[in-house]
N, C-alpha and C. Protein backbone atom coordinates (compact mmCIF):
# COMPACT_ATOMS: atom_id res chain seq x y z
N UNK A 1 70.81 90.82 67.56
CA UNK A 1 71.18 91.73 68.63
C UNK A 1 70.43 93.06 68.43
N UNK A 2 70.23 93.63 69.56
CA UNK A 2 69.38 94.93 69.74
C UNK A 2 70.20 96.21 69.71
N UNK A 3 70.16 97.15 68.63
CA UNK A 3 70.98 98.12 68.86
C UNK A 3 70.39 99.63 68.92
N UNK A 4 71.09 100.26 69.40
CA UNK A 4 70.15 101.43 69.31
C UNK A 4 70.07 102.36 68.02
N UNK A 5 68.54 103.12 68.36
CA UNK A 5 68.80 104.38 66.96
C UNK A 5 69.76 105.25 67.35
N UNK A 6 70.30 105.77 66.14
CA UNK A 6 71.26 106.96 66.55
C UNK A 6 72.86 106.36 66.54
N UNK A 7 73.32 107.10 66.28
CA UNK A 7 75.14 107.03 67.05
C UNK A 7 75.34 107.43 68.31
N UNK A 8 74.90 107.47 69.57
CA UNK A 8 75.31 107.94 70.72
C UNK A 8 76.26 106.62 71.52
N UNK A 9 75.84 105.59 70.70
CA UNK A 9 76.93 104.26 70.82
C UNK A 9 77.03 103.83 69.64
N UNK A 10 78.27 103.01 69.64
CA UNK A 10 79.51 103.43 68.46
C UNK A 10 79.67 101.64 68.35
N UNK A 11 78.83 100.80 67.67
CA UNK A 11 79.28 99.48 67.80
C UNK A 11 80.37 99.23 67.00
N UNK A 12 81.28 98.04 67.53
CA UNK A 12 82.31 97.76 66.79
C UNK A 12 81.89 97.02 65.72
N UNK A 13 82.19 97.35 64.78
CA UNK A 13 81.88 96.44 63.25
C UNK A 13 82.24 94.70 63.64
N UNK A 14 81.80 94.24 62.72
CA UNK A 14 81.50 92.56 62.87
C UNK A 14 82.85 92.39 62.14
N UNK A 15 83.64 93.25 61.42
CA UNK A 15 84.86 92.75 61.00
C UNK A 15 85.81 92.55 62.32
N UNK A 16 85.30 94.50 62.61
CA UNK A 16 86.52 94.40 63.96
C UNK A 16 86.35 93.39 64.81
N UNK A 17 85.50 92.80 65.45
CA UNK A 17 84.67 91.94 66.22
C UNK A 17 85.59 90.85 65.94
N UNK A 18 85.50 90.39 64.75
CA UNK A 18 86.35 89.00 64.26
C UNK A 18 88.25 88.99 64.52
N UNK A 19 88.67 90.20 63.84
CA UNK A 19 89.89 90.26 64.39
C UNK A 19 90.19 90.50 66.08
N UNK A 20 89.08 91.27 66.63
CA UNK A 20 89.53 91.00 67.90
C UNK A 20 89.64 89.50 68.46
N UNK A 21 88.62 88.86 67.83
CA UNK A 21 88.53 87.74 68.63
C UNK A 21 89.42 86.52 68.00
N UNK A 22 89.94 86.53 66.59
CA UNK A 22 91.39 85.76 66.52
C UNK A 22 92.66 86.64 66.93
N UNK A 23 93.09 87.55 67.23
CA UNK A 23 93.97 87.83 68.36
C UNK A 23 93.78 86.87 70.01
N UNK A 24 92.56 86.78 69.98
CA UNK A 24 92.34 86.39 71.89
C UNK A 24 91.51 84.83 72.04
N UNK A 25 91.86 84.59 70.48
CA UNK A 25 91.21 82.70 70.64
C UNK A 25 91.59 82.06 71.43
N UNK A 26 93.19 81.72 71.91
CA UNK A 26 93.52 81.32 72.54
C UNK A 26 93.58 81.02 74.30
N UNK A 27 93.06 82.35 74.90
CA UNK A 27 92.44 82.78 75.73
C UNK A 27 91.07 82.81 76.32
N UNK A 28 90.13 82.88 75.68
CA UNK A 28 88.50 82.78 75.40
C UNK A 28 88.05 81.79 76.38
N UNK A 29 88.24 80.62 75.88
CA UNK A 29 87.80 79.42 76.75
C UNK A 29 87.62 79.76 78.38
N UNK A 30 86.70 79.55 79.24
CA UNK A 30 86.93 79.79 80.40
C UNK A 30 86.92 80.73 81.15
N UNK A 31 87.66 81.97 80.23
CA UNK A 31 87.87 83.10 80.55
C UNK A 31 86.67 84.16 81.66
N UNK A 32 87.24 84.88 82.77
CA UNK A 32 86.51 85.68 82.72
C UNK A 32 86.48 87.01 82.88
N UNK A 33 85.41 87.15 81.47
CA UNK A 33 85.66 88.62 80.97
C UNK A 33 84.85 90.11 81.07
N UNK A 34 85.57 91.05 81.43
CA UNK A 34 85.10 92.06 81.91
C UNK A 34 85.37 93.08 80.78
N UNK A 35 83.99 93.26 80.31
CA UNK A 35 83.39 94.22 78.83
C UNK A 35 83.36 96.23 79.25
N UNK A 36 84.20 97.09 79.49
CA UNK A 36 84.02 98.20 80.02
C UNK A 36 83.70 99.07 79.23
N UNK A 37 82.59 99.92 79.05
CA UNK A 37 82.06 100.75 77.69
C UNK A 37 81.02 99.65 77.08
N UNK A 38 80.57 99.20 77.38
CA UNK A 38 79.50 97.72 76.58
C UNK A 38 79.12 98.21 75.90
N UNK A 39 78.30 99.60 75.52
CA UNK A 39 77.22 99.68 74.58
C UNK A 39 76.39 98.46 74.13
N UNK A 40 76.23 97.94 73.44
CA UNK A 40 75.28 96.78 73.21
C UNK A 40 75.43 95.43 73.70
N UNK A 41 76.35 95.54 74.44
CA UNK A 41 77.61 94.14 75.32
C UNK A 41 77.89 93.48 73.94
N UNK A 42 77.66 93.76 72.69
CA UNK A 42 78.42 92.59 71.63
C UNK A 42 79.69 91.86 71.97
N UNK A 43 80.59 92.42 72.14
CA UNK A 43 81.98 92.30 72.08
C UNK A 43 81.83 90.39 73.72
N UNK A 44 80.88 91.43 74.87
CA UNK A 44 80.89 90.55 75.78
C UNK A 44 80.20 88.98 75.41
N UNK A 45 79.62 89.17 74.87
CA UNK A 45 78.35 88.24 74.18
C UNK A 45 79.11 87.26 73.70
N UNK A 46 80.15 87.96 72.54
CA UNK A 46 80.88 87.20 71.90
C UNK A 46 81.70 86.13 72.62
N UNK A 47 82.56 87.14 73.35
CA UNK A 47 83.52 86.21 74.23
C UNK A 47 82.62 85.05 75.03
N UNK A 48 81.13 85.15 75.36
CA UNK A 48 80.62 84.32 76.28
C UNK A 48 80.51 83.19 74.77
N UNK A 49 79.98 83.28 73.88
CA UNK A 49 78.98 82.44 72.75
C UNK A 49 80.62 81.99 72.56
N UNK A 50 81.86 82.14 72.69
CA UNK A 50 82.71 81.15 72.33
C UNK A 50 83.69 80.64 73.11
N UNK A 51 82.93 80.67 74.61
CA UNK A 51 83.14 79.75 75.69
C UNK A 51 84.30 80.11 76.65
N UNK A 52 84.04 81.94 77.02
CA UNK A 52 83.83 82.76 78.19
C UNK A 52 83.26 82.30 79.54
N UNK A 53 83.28 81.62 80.54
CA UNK A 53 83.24 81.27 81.60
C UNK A 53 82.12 82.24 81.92
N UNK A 54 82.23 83.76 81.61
CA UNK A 54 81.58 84.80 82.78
C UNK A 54 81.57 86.23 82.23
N UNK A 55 81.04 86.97 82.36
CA UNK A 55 81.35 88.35 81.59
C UNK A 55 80.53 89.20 82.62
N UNK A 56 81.19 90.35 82.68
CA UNK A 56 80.93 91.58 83.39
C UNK A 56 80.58 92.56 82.53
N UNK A 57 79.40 93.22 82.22
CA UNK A 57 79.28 94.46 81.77
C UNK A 57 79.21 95.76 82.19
N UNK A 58 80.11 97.01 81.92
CA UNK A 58 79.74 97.94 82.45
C UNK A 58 79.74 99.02 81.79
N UNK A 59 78.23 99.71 81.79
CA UNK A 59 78.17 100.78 81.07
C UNK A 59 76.83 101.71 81.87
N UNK A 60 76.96 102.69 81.67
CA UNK A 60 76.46 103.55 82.81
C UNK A 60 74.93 104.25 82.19
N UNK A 61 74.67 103.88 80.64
CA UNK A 61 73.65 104.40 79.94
C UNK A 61 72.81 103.32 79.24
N UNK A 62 73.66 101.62 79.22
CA UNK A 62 72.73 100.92 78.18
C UNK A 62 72.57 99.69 79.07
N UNK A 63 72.57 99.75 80.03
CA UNK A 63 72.37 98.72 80.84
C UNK A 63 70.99 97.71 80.38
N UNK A 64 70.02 98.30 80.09
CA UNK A 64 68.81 97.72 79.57
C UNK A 64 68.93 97.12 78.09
N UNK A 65 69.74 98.00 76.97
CA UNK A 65 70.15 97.57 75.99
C UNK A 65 71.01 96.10 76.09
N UNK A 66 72.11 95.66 76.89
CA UNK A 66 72.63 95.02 77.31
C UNK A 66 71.48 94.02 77.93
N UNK A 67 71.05 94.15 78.74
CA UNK A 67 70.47 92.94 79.35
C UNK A 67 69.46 92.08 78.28
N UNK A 68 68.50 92.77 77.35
CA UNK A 68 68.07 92.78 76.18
C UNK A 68 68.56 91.66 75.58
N UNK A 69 69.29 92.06 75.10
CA UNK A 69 70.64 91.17 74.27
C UNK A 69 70.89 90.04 75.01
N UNK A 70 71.64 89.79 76.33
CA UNK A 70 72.01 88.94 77.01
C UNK A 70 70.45 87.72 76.76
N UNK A 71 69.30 88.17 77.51
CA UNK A 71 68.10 87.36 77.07
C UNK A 71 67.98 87.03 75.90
N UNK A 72 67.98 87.86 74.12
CA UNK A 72 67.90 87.43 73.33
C UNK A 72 68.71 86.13 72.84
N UNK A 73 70.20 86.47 73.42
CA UNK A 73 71.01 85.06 73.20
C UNK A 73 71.11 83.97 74.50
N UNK A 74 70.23 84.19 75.60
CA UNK A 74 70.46 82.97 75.87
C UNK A 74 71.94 83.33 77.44
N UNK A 75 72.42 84.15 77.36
CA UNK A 75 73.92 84.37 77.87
C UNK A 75 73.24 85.08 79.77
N UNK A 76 72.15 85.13 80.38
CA UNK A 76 71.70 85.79 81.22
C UNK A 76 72.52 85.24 82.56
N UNK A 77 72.57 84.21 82.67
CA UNK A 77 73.23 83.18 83.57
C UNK A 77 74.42 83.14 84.07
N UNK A 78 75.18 83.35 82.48
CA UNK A 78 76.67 83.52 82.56
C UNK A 78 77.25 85.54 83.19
N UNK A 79 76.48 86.11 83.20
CA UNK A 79 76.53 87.61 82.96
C UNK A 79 76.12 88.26 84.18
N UNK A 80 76.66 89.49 84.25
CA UNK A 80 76.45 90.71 85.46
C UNK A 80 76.72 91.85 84.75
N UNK A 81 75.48 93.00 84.54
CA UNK A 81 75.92 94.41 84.25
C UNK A 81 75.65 94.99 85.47
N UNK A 82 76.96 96.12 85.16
CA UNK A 82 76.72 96.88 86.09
C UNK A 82 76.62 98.28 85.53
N UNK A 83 75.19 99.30 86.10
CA UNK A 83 74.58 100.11 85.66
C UNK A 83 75.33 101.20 86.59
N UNK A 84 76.51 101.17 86.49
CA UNK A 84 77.13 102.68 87.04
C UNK A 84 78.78 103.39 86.28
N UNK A 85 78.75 104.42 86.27
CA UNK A 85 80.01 104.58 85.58
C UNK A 85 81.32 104.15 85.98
N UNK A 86 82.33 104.30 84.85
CA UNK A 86 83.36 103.24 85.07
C UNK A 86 84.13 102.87 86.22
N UNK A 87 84.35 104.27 86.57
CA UNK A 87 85.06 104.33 87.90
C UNK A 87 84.59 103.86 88.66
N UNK A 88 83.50 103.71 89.10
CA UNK A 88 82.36 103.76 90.52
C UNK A 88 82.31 101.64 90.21
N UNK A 89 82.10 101.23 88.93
CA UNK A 89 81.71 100.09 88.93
C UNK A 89 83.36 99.58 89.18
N UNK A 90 84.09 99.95 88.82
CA UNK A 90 85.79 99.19 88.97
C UNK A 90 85.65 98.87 90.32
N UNK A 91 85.63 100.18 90.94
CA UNK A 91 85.61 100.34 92.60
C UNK A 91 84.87 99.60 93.23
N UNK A 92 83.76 99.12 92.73
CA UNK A 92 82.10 98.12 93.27
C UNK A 92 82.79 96.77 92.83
N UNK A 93 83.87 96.54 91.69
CA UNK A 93 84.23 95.02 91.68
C UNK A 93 85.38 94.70 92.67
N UNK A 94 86.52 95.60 92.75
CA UNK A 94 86.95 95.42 93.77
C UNK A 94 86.63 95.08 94.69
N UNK A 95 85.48 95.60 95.20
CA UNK A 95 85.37 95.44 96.84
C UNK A 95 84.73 94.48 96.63
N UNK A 96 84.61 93.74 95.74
CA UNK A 96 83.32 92.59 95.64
C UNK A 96 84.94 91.48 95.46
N UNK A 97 85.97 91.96 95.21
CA UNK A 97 87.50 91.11 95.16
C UNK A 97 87.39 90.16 93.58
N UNK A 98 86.64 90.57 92.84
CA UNK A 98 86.43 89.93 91.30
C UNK A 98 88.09 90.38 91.01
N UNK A 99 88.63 89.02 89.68
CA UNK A 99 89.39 89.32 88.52
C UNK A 99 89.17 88.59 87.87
N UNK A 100 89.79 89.68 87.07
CA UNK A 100 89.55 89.37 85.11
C UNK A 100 90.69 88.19 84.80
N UNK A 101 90.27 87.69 83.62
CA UNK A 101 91.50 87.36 83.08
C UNK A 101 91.62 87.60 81.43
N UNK A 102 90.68 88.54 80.84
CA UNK A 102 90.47 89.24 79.61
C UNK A 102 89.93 90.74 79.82
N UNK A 103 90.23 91.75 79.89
CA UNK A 103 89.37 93.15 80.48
C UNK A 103 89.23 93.56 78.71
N UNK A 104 88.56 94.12 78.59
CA UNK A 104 88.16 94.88 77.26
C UNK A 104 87.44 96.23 77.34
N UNK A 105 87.78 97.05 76.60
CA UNK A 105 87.09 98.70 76.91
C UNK A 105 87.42 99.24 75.47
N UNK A 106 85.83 100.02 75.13
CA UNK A 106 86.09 100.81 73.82
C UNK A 106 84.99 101.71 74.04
N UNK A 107 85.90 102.75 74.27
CA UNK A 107 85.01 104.17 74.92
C UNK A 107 84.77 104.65 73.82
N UNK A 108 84.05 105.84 74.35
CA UNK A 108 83.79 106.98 73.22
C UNK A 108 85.21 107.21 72.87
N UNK A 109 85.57 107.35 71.57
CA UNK A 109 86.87 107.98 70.99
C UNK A 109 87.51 109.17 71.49
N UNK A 110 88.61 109.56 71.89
CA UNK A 110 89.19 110.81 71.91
C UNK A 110 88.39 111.58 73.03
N UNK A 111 88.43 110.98 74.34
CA UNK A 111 88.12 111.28 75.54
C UNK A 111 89.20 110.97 76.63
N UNK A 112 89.92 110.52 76.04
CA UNK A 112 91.17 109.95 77.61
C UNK A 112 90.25 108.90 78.30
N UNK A 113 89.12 107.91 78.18
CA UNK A 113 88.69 107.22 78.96
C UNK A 113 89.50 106.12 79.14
N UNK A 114 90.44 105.44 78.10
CA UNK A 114 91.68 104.15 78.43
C UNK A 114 92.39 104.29 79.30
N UNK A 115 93.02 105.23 79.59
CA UNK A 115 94.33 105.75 80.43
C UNK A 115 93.25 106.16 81.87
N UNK A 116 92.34 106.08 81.59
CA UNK A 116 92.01 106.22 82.76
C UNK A 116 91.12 104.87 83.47
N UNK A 117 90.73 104.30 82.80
CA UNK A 117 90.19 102.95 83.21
C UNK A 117 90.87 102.05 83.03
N UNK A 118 91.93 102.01 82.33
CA UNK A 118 92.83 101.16 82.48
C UNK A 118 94.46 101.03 83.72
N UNK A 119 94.49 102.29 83.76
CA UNK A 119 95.09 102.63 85.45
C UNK A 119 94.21 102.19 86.15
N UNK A 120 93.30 102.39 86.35
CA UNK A 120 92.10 101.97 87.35
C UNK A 120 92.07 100.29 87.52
N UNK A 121 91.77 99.63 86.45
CA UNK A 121 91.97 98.13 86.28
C UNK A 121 93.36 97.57 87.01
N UNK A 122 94.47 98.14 86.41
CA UNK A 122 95.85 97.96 87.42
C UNK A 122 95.91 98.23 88.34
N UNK A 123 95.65 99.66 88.91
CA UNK A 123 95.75 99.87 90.41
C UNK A 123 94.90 99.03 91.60
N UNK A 124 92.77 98.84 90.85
CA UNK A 124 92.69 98.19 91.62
C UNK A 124 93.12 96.56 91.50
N UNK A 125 94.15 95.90 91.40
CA UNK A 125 94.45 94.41 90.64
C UNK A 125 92.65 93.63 90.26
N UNK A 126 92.23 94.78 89.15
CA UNK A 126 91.09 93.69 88.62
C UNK A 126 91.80 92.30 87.31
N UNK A 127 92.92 92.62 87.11
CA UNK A 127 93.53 91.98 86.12
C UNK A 127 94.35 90.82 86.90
N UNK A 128 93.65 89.67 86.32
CA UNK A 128 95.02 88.23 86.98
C UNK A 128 96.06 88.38 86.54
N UNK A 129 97.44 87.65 87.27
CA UNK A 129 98.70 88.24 86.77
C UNK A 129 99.27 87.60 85.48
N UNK A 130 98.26 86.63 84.47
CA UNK A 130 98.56 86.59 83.40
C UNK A 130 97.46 86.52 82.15
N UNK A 131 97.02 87.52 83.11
CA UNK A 131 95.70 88.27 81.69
C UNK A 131 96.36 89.00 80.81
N UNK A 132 95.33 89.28 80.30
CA UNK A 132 95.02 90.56 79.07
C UNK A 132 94.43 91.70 79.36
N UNK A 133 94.75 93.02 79.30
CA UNK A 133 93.49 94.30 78.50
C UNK A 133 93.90 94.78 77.17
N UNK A 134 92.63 94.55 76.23
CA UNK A 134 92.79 95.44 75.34
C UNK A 134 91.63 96.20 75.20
N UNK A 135 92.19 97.33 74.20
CA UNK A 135 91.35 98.73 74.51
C UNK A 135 90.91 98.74 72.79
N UNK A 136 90.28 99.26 72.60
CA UNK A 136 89.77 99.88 71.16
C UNK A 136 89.86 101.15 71.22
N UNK A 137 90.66 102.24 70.14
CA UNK A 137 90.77 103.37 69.90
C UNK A 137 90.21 103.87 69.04
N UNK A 138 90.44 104.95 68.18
CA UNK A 138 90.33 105.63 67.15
C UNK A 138 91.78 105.71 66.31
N UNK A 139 91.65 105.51 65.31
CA UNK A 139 93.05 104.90 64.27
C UNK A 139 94.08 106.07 64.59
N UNK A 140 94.03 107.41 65.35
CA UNK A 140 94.85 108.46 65.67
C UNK A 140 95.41 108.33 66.57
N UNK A 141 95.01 107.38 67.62
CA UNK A 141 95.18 107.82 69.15
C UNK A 141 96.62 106.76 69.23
N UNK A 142 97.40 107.86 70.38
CA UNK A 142 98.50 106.57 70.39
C UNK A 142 98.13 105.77 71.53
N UNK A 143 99.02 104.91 71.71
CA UNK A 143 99.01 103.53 72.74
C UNK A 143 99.49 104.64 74.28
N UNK A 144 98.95 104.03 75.55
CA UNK A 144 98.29 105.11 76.42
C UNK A 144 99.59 104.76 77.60
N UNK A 145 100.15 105.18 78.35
CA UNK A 145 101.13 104.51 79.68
C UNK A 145 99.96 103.60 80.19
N UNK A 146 100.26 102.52 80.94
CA UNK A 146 99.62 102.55 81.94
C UNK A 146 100.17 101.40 82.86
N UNK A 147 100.10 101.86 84.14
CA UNK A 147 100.22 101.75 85.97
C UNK A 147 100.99 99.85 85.44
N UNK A 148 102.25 99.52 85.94
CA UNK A 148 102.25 98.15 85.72
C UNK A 148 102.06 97.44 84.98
N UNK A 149 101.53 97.65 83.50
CA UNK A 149 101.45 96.86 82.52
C UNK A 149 102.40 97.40 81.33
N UNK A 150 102.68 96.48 80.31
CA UNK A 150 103.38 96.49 79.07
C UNK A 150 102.61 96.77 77.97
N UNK A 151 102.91 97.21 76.84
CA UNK A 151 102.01 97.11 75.67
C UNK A 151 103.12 96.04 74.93
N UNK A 152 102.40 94.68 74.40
CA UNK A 152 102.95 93.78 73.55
C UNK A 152 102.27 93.87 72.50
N UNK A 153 101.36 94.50 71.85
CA UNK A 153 101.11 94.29 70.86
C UNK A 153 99.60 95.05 70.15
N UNK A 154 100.08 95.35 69.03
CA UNK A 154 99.42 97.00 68.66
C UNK A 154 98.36 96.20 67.12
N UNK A 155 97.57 96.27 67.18
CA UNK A 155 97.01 96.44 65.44
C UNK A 155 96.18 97.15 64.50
N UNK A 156 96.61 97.84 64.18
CA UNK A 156 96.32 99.19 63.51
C UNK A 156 95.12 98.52 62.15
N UNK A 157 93.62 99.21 61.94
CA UNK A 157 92.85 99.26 61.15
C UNK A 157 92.64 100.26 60.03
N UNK A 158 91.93 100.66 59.43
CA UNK A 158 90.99 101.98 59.32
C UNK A 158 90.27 102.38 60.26
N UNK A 159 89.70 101.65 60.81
CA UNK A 159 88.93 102.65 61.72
C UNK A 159 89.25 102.95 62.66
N UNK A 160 89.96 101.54 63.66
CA UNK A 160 90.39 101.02 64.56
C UNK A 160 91.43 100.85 64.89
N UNK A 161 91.86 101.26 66.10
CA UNK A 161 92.57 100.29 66.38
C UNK A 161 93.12 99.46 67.64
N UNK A 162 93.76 98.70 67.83
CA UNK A 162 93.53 97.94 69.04
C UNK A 162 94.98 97.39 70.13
N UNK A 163 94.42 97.75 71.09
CA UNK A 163 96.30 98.07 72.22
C UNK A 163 95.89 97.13 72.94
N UNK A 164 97.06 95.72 73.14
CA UNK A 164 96.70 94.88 74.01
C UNK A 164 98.02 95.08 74.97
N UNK A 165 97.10 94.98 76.12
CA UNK A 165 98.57 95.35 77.93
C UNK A 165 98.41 93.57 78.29
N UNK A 166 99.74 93.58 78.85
CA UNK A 166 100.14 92.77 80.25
C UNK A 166 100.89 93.12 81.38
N UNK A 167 100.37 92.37 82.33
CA UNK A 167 100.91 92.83 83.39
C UNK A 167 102.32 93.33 83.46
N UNK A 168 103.29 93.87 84.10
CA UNK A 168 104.61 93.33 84.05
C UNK A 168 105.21 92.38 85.31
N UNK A 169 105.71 91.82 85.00
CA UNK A 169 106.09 90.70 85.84
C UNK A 169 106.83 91.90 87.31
N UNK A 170 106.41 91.26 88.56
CA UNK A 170 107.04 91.41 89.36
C UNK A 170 108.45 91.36 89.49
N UNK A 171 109.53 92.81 89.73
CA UNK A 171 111.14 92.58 89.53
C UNK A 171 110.87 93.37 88.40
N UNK A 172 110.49 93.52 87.57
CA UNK A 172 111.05 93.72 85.89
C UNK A 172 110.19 95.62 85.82
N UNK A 173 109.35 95.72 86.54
CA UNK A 173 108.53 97.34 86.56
C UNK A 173 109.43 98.31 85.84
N UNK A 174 110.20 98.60 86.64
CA UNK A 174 111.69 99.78 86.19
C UNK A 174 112.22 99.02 85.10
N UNK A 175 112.33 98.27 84.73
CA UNK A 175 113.53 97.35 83.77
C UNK A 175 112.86 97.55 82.09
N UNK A 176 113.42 98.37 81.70
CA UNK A 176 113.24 99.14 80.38
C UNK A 176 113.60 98.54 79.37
N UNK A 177 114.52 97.42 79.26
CA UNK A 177 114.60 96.45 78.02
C UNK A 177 113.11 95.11 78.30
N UNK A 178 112.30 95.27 79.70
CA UNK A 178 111.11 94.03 79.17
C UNK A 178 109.80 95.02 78.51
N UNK A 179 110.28 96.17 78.17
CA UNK A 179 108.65 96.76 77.48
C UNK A 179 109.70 96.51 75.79
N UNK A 180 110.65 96.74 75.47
CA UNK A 180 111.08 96.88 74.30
C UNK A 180 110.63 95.23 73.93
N UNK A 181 111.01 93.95 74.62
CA UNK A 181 111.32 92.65 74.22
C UNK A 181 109.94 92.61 73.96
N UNK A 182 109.03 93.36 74.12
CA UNK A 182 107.39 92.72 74.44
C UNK A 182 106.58 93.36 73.93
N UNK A 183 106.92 95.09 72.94
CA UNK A 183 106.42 95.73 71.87
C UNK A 183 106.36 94.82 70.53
């Protein structure tokens, strides 16, 4: 994989990489997954190389880095980046009526970009009603509200760490004992 010089993107380590992806084995197959923050699309790559249906990339600076990659492995076929920022590309899948059924996002650290692309993902229903988003943080940051979904399940790293949402079931929104049963 092709990465860039510099830190101005922040790849996720090949450890984190691995625990993300036995958390979401079960899921993978088929799946299709929408990579938000790509930097090098690794994370997307992954999910495709272990039998991801489809992957969406969106990142507003490495679009070329990304496509790169996608050719080096082979994954060009299965894949769509989109070269605009987050908001603007959410809004461009919508109207295009795409959903996810895995969303993934790992922004720059300690920017508020989760809580805000991840409202965005709920409000516009890019999420099927029995997907996944999880987010990658910085080991400080807490777990974020967001629009209709639950947090079930948290896993804290050193470096990392990682907040997975579900929807909440239709009926249950207001109902304050299904976020406790599902932390």
């Amino acid at each position: 994989m092709y990465a860039p010089n510099g830190m101005h993107i922040r790849p996720t380590t090949d450890r984190m990489k691995e625990n993300l992806f036995n958390i979401l084995a079960g899921r993978i197959y088929g799946a299709r997954f929408l990579d938000i923050f790509s930097g090098t699309g690794a994370i997307g790559i992954e999910a495709l190389s272990r039998g991801a249906a489809s992957a969406v990339f969106v990142d507003a600076s490495s679009a070329f880095l990304i496509n790169k990659n996608l050719a080096l492995t082979g994954f060009t076929e299965r894949a769509a980046v989109v070269k605009l920022d987050f908001a603007s590309a959410l809004k461009n899948l919508n109207e295009k009526h795409m959903e996810f059924d895995i969303v993934f996002m790992d922004p720059p650290y300690d920017r508020g970009y989760v809580p805000q692309a991840a409202n965005l993902v709920s409000d516009l229903r890019l999420l099927n009603p029995h997907g996944l988003l999880a987010a990658e943080m910085a080991p400080g940051e807490v777990a974020p509200q967001i629009n209709d979904m639950s947090l079930y399940k948290v896993k804290r790293y050193s470096t990392s760490v990682f907040f997975f949402y579900q929807l909440v079931p239709v009926g249950d929104m207001k109902n304050d004992s299904y976020f406790s049963r599902n932390i």
